[in-house]
C-alpha atoms as a PDB file:
ATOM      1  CA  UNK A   1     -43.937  59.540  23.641  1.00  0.00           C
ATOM      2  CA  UNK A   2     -40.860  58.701  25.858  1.00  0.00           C
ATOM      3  CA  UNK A   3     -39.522  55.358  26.886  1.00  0.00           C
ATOM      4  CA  UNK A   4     -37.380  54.863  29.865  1.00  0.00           C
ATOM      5  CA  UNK A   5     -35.908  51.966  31.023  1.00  0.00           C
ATOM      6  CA  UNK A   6     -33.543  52.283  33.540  1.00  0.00           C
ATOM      7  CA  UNK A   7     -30.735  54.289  32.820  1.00  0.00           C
ATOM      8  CA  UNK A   8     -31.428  54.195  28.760  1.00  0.00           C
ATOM      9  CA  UNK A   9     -33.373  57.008  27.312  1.00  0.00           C
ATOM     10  CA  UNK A  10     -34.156  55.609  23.637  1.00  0.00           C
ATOM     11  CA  UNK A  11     -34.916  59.117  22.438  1.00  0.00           C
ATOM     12  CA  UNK A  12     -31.396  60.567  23.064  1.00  0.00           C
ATOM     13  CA  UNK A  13     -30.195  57.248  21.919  1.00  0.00           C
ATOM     14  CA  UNK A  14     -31.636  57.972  18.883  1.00  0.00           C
ATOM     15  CA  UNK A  15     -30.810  61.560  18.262  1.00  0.00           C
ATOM     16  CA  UNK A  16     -26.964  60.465  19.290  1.00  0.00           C
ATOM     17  CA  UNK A  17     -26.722  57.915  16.737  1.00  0.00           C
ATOM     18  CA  UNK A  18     -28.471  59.928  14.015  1.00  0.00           C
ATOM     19  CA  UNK A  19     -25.573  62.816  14.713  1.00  0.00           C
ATOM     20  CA  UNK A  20     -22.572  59.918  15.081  1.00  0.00           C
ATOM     21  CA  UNK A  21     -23.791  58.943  11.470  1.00  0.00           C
ATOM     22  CA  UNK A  22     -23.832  62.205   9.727  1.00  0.00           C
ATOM     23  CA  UNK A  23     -20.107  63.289  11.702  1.00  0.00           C
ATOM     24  CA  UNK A  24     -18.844  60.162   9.877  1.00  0.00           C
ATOM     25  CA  UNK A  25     -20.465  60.989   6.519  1.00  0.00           C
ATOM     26  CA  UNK A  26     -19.194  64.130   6.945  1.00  0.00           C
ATOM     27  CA  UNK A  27     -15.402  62.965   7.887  1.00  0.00           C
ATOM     28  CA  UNK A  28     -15.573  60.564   5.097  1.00  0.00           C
ATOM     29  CA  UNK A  29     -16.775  63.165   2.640  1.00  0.00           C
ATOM     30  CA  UNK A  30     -14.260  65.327   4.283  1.00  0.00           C
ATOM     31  CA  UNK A  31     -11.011  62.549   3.833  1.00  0.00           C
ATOM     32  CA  UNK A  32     -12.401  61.785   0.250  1.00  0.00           C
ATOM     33  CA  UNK A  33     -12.029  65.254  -0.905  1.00  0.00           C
ATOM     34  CA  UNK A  34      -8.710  65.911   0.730  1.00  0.00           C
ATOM     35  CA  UNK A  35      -7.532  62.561  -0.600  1.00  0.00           C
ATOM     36  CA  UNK A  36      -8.799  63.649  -4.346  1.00  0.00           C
ATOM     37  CA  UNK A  37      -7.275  67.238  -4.291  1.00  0.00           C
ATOM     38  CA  UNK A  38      -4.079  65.867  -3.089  1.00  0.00           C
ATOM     39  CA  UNK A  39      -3.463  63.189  -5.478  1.00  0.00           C
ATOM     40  CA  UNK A  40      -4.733  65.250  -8.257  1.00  0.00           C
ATOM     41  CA  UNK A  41      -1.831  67.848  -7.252  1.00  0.00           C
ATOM     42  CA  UNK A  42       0.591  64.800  -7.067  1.00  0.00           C
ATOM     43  CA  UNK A  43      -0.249  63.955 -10.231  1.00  0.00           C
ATOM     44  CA  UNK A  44      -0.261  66.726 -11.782  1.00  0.00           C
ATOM     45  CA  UNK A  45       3.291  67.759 -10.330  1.00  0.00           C
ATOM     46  CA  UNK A  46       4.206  63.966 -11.675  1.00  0.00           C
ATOM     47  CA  UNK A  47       2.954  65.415 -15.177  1.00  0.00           C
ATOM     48  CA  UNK A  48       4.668  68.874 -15.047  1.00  0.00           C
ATOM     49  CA  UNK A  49       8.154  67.635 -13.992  1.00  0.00           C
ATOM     50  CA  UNK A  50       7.817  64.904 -16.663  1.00  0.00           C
ATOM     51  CA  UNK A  51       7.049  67.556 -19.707  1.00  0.00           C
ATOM     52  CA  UNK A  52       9.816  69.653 -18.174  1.00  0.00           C
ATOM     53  CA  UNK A  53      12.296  66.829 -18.381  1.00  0.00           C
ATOM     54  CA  UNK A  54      11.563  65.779 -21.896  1.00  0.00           C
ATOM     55  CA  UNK A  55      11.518  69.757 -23.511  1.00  0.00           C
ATOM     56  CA  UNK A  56      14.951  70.681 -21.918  1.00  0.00           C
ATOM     57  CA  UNK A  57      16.300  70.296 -25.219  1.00  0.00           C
ATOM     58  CA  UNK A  58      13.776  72.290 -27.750  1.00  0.00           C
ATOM     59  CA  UNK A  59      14.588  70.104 -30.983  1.00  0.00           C
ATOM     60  CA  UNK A  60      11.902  71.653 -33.313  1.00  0.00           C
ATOM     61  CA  UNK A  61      10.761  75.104 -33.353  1.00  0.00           C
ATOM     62  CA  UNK A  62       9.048  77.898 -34.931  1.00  0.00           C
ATOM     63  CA  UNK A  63      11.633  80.449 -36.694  1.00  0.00           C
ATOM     64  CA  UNK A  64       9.630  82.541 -38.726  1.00  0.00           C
ATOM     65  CA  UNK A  65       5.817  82.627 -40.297  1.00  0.00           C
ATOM     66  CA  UNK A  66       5.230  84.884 -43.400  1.00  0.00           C
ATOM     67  CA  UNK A  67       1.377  85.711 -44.179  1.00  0.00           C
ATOM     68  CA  UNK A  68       0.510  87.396 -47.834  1.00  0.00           C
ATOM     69  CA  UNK A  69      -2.974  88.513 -47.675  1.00  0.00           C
ATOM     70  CA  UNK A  70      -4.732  89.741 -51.076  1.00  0.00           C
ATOM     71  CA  UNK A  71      -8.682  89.579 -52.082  1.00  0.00           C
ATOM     72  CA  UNK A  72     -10.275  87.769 -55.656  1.00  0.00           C
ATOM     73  CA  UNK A  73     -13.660  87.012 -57.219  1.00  0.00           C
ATOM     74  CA  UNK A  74     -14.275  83.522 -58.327  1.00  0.00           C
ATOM     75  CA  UNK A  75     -16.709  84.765 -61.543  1.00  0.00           C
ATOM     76  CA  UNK A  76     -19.671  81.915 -61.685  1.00  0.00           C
ATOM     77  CA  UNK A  77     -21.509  83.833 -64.993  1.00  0.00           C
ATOM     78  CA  UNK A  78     -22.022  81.242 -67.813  1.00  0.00           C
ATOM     79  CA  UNK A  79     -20.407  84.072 -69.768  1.00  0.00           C
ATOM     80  CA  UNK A  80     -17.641  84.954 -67.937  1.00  0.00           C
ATOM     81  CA  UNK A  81     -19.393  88.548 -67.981  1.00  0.00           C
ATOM     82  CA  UNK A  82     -18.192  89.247 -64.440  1.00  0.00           C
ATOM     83  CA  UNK A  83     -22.115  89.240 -63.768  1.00  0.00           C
ATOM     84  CA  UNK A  84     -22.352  86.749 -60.892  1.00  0.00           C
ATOM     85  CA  UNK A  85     -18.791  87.196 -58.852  1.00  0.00           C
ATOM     86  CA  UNK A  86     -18.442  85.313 -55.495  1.00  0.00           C
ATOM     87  CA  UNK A  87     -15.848  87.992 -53.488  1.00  0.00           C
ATOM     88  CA  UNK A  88     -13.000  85.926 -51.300  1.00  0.00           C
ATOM     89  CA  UNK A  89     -10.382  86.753 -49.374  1.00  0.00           C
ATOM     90  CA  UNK A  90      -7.148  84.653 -48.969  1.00  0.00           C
ATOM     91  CA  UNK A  91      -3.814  84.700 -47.302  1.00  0.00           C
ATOM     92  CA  UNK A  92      -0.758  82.285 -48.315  1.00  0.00           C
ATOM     93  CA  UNK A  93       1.193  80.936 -44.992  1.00  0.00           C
ATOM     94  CA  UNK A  94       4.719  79.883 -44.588  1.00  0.00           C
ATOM     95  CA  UNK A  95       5.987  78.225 -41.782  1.00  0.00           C
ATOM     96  CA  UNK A  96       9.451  77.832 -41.448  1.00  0.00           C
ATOM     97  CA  UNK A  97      11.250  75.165 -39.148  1.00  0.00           C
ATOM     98  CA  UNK A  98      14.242  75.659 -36.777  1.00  0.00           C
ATOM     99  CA  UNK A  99      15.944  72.221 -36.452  1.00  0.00           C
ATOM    100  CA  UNK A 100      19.719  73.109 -35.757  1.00  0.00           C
ATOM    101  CA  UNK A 101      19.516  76.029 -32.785  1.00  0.00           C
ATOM    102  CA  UNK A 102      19.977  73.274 -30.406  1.00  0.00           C
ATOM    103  CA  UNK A 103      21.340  70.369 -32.644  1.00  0.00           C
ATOM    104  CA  UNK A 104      24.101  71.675 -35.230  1.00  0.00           C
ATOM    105  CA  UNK A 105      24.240  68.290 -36.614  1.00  0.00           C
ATOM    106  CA  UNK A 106      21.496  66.382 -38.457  1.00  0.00           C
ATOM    107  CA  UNK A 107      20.763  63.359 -36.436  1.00  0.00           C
ATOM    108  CA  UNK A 108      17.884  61.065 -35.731  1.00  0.00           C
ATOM    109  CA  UNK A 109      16.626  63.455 -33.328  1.00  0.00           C
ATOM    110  CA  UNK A 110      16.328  66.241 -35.720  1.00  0.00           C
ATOM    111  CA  UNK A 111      15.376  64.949 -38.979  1.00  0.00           C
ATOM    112  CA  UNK A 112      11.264  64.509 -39.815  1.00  0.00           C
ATOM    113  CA  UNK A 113       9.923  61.324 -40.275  1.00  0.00           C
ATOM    114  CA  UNK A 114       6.164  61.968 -40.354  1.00  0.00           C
ATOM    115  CA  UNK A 115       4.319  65.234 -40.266  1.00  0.00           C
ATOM    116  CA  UNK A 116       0.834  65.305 -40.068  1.00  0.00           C
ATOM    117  CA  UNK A 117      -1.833  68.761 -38.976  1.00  0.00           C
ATOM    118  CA  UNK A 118      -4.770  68.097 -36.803  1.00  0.00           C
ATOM    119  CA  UNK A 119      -7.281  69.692 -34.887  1.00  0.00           C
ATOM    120  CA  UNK A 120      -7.734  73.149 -37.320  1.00  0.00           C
ATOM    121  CA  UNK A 121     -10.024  75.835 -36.923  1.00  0.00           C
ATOM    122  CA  UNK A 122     -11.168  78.915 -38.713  1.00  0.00           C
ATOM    123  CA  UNK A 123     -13.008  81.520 -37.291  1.00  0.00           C
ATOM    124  CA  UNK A 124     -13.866  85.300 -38.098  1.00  0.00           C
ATOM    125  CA  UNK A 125     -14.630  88.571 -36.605  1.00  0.00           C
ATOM    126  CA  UNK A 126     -17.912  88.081 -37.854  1.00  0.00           C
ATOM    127  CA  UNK A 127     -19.022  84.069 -38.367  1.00  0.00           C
ATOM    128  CA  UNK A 128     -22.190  85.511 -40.728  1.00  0.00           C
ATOM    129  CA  UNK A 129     -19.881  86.696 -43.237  1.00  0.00           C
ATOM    130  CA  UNK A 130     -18.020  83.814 -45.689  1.00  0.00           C
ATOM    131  CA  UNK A 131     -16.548  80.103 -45.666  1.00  0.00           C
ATOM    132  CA  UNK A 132     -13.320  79.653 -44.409  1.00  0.00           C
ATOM    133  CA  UNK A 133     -11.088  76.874 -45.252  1.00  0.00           C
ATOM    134  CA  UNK A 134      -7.277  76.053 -44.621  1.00  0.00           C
ATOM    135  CA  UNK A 135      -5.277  73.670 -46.558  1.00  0.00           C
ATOM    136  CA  UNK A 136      -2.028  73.041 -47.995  1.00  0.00           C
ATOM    137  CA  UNK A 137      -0.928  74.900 -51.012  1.00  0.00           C
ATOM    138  CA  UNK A 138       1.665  74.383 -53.400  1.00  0.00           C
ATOM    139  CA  UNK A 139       4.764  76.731 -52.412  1.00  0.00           C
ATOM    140  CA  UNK A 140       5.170  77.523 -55.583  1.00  0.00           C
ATOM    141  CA  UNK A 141       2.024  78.985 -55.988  1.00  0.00           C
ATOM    142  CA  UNK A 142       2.341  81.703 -53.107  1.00  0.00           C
ATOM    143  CA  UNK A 143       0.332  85.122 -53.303  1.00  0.00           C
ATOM    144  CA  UNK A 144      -1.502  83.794 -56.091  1.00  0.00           C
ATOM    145  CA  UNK A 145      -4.952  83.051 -55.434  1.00  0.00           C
ATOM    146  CA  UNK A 146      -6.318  79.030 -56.144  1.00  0.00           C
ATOM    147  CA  UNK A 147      -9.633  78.465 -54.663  1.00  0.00           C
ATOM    148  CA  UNK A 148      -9.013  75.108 -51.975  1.00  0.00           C
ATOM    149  CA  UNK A 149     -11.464  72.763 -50.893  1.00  0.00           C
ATOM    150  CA  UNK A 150     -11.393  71.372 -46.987  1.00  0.00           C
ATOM    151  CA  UNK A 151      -9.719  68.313 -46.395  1.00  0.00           C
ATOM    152  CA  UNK A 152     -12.290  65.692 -45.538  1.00  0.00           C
ATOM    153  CA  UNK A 153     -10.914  64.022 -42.296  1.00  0.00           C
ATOM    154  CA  UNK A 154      -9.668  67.099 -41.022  1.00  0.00           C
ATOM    155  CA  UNK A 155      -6.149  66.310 -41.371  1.00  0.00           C
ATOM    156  CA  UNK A 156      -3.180  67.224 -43.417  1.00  0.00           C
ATOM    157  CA  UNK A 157      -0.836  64.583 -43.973  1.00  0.00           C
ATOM    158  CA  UNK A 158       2.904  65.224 -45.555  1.00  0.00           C
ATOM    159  CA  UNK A 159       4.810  63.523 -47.843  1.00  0.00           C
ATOM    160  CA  UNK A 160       7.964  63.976 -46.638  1.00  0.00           C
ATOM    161  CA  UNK A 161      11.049  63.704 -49.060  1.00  0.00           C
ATOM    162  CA  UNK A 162      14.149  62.135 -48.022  1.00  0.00           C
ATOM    163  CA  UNK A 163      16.521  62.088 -51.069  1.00  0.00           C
ATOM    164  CA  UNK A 164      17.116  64.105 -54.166  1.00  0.00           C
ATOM    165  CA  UNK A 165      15.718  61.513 -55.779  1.00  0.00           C
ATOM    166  CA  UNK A 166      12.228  61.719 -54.093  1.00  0.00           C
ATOM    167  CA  UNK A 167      12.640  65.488 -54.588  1.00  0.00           C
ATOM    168  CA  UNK A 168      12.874  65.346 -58.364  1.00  0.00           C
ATOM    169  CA  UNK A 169       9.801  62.912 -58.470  1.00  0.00           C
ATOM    170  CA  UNK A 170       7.806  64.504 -56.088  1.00  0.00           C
ATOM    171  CA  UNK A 171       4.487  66.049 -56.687  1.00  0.00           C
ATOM    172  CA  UNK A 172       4.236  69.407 -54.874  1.00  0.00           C
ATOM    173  CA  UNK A 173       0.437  69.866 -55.669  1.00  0.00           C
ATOM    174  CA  UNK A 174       0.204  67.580 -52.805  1.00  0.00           C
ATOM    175  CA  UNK A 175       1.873  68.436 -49.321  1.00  0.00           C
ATOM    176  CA  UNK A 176       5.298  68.238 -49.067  1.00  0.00           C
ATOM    177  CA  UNK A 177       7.830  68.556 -46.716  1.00  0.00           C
ATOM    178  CA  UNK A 178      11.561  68.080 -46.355  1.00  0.00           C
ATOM    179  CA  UNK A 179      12.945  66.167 -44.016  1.00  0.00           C
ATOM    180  CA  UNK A 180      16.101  68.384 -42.884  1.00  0.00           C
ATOM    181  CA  UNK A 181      12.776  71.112 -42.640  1.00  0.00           C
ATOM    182  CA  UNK A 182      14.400  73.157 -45.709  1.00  0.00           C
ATOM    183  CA  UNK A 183      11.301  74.056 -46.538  1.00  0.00           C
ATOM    184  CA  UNK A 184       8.481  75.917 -45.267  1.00  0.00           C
ATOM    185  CA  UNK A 185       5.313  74.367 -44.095  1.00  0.00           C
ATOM    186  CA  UNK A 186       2.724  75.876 -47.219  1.00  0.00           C
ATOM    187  CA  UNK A 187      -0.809  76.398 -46.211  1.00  0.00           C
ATOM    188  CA  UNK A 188      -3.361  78.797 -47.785  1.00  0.00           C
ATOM    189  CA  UNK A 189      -6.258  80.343 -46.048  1.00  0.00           C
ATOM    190  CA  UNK A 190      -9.704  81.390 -48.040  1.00  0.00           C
ATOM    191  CA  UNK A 191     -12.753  82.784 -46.910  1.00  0.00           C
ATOM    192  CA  UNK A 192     -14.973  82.755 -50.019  1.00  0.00           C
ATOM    193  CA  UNK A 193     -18.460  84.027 -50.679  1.00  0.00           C
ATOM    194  CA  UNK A 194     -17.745  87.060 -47.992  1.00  0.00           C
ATOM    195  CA  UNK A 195     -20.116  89.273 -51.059  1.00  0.00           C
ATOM    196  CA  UNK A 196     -22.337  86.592 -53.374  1.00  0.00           C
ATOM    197  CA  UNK A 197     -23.783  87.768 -56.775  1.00  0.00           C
ATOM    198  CA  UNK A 198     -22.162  90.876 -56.988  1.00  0.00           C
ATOM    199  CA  UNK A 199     -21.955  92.297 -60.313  1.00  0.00           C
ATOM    200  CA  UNK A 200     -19.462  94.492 -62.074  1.00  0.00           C
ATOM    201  CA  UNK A 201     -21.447  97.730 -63.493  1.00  0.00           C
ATOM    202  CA  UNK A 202     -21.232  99.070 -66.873  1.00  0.00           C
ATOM    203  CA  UNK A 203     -19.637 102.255 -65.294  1.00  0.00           C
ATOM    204  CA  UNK A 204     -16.849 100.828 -63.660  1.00  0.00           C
ATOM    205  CA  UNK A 205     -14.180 101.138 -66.110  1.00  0.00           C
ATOM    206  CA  UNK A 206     -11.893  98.698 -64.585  1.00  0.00           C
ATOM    207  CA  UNK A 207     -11.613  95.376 -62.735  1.00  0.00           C
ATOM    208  CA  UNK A 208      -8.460  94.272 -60.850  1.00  0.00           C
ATOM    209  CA  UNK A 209      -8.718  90.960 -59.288  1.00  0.00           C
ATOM    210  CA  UNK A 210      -6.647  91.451 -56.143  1.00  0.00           C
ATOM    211  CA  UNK A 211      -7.279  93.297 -52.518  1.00  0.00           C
ATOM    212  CA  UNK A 212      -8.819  96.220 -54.201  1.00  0.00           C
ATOM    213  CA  UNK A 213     -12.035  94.119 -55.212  1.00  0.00           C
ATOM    214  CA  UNK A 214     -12.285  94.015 -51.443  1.00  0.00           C
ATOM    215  CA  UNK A 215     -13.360  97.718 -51.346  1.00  0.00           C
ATOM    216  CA  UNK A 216     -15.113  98.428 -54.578  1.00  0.00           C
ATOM    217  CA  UNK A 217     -17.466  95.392 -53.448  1.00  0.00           C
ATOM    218  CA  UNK A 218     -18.413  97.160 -50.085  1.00  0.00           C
ATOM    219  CA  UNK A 219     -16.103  94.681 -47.565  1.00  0.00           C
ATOM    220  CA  UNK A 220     -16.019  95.713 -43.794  1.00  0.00           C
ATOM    221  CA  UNK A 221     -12.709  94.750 -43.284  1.00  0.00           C
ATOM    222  CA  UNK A 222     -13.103  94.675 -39.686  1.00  0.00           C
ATOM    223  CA  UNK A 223     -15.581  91.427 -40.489  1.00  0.00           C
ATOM    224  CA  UNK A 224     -13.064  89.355 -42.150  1.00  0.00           C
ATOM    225  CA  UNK A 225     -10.184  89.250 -39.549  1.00  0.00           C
ATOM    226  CA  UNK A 226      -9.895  85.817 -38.960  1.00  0.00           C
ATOM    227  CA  UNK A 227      -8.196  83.495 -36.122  1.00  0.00           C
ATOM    228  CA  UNK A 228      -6.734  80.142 -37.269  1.00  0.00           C
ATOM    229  CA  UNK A 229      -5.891  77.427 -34.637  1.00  0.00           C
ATOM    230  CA  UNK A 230      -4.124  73.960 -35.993  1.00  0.00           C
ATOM    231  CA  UNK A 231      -1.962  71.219 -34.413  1.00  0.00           C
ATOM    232  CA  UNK A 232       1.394  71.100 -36.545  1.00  0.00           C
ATOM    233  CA  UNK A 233       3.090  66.836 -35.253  1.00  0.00           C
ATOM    234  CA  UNK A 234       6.221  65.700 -35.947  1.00  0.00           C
ATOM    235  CA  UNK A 235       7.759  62.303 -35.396  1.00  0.00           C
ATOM    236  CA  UNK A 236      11.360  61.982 -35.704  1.00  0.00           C
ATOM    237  CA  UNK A 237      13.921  59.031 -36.466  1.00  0.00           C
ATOM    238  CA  UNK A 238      13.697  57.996 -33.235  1.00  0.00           C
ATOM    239  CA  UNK A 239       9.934  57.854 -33.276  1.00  0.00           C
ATOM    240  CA  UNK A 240       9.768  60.618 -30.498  1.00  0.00           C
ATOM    241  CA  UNK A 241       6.759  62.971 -31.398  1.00  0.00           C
ATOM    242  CA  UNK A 242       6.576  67.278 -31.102  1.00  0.00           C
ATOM    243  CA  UNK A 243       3.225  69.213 -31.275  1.00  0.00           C
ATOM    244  CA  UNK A 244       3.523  72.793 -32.484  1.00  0.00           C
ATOM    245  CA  UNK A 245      -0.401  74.572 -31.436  1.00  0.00           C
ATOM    246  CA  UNK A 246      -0.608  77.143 -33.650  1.00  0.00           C
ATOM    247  CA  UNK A 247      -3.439  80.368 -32.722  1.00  0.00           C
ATOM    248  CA  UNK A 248      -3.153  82.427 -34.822  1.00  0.00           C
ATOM    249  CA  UNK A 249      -5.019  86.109 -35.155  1.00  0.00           C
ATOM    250  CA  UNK A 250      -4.549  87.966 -38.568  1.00  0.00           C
ATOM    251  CA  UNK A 251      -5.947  91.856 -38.121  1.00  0.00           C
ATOM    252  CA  UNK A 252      -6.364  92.586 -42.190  1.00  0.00           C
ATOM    253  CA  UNK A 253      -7.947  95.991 -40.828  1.00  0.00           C
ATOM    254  CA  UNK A 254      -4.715  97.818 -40.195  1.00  0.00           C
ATOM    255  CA  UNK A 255      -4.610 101.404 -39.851  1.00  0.00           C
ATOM    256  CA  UNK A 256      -2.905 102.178 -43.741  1.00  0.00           C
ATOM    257  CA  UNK A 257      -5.574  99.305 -44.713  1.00  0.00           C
ATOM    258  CA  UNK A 258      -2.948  98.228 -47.080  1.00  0.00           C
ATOM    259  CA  UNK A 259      -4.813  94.947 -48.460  1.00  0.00           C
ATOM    260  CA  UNK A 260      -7.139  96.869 -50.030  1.00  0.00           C
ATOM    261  CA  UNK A 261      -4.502  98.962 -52.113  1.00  0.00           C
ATOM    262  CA  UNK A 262      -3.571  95.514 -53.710  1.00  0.00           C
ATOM    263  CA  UNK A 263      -2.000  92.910 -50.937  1.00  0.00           C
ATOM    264  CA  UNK A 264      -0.633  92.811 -46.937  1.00  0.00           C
ATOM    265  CA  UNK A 265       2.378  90.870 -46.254  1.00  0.00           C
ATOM    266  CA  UNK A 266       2.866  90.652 -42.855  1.00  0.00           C
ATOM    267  CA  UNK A 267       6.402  88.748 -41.122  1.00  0.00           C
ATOM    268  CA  UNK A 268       6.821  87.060 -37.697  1.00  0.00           C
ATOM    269  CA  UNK A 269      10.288  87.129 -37.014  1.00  0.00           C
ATOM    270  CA  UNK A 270      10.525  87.341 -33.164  1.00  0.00           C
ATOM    271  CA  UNK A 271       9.720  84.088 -32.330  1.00  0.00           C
ATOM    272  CA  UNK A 272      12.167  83.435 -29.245  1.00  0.00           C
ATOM    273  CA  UNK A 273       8.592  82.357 -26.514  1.00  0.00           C
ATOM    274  CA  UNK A 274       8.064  79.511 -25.510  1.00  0.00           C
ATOM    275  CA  UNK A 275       4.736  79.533 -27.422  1.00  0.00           C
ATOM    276  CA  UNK A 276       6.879  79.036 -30.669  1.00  0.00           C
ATOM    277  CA  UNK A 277       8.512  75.680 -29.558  1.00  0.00           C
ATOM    278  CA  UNK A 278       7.003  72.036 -30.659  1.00  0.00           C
ATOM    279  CA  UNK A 279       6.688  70.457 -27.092  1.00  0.00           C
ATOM    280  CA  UNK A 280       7.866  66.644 -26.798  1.00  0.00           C
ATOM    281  CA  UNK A 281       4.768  64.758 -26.330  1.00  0.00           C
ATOM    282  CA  UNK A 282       4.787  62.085 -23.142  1.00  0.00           C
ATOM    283  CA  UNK A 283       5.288  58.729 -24.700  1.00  0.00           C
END
């Protein structure tokens, strides 16, 4: 049914102001999104030119990581029989600081005052096979196997040693750290359980409790290549704080499969990218 009265027609008035309302939805929807997309670019410009400033000088960085891979059994027979072996795998990491290629001097800048690692991860080829933790180990105890427990808050927190005097009393079972970075950031990796219950045989003449155990208890290799991702802080004298993130992937299946003829040490030496350098963190 139509109305008219006079010149007004109330059912194109209608229609018109039903189409004016959705044009302005649309505009405002329209503005909102521009608006959005073009602050979040400002912003994040802001953001980029603010890290940039801050990392011209790279203070901290990565100068070399050393990995020394082996296999063990951890023997759970009340006997010691070598009747009930749990078969691991570990690797022994050292990280080793840089904190004089842009600073020559040791300063407040470049001197640690806290260093703490957050946010870690361990992950295999195959997430069926083992339990993979990553803690600190004691330096001196590298490419030996020690069986380590996971840290209960998920963080690694450093002791850092300032004087000769500290040095001499500290106790290295518990992490450590220098504060001119002398000495290398000790961490040990172990996947245990990758074979459960396995049992040496009266025929095998011979038991050696290194990589080789990997083969003569039927490891895939292949399954136990691992990835490791962790947060490595810093906080200097001047209370400025660095973030190293760490990823990364260990291949223990190499073509000469060398781990299982005893151990695999593998060295990162070219660490020149930018992916090596502990960004300053916006304060």
């Amino acid at each position: 049914m139509q109305f008219n009265f006079g010149r007004f027609n109330f059912k194109h008035t209608k229609v018109t102001l039903v189409v004016l309302i959705v044009l302005l939805l649309l505009c405002s929807f329209a503005y909102s999104y521009i608006f959005y997309v073009t602050y979040a670019k400002n912003e994040f410009v802001k953001q980029s030119l603010k890290i940039a400033e801050q990392n011209q000088l790279s203070v901290f960085r990565i100068s070399k990581i050393i990995l020394y891979s082996s296999g063990n059994a951890i023997d759970n027979s009340d006997d010691h029989s070598l009747q009930n072996l749990d078969i691991c795998q570990y690797t022994d990491i050292a990280i080793h600081i840089d904190n004089t290629s842009s600073i020559s001097d040791l300063t407040a800048q470049n001197t640690v005052k806290e260093l703490w690692i957050d946010n870690i991860s361990c992950t295999t080829s195959n997430p069926d096979v083992g339990s993979q933790v990553l803690n600190y180990k004691n330096l001196n105890n590298f490419g030996m196997f020690q069986n380590l427990d996971s840290d209960e808050d998920g963080r690694i927190d450093f002791n850092v040693v300032n004087t000769n005097d500290e040095n001499e009393s500290a106790d290295y079972n518990k992490p450590t750290f220098y504060t001119d970075c002398s000495n290398a950031i000790s961490l040990g990796y172990v996947n245990s359980g990758i074979v459960k219950n396995y049992s040496i045989h009266d025929d095998v003449n011979s038991v050696v409790f290194n990589g080789k155990i990997l083969e003569q208890s039927g490891v895939n290799l292949a399954d136990i290549d691992f990835n490791l991702k962790f947060d490595v802080h810093i906080k200097n004298y001047d209370d400025d704080c660095f973030v190293y993130h760490a990823n990364m992937n260990v291949n223990l299946n190499t073509d000469s499969q060398e781990i299982l003829g005893g151990y695999l040490y593998q060295s990162r030496n070219n660490t020149s990218g930018s992916e090596y350098v502990f960004f300053k963190e916006l304060s």
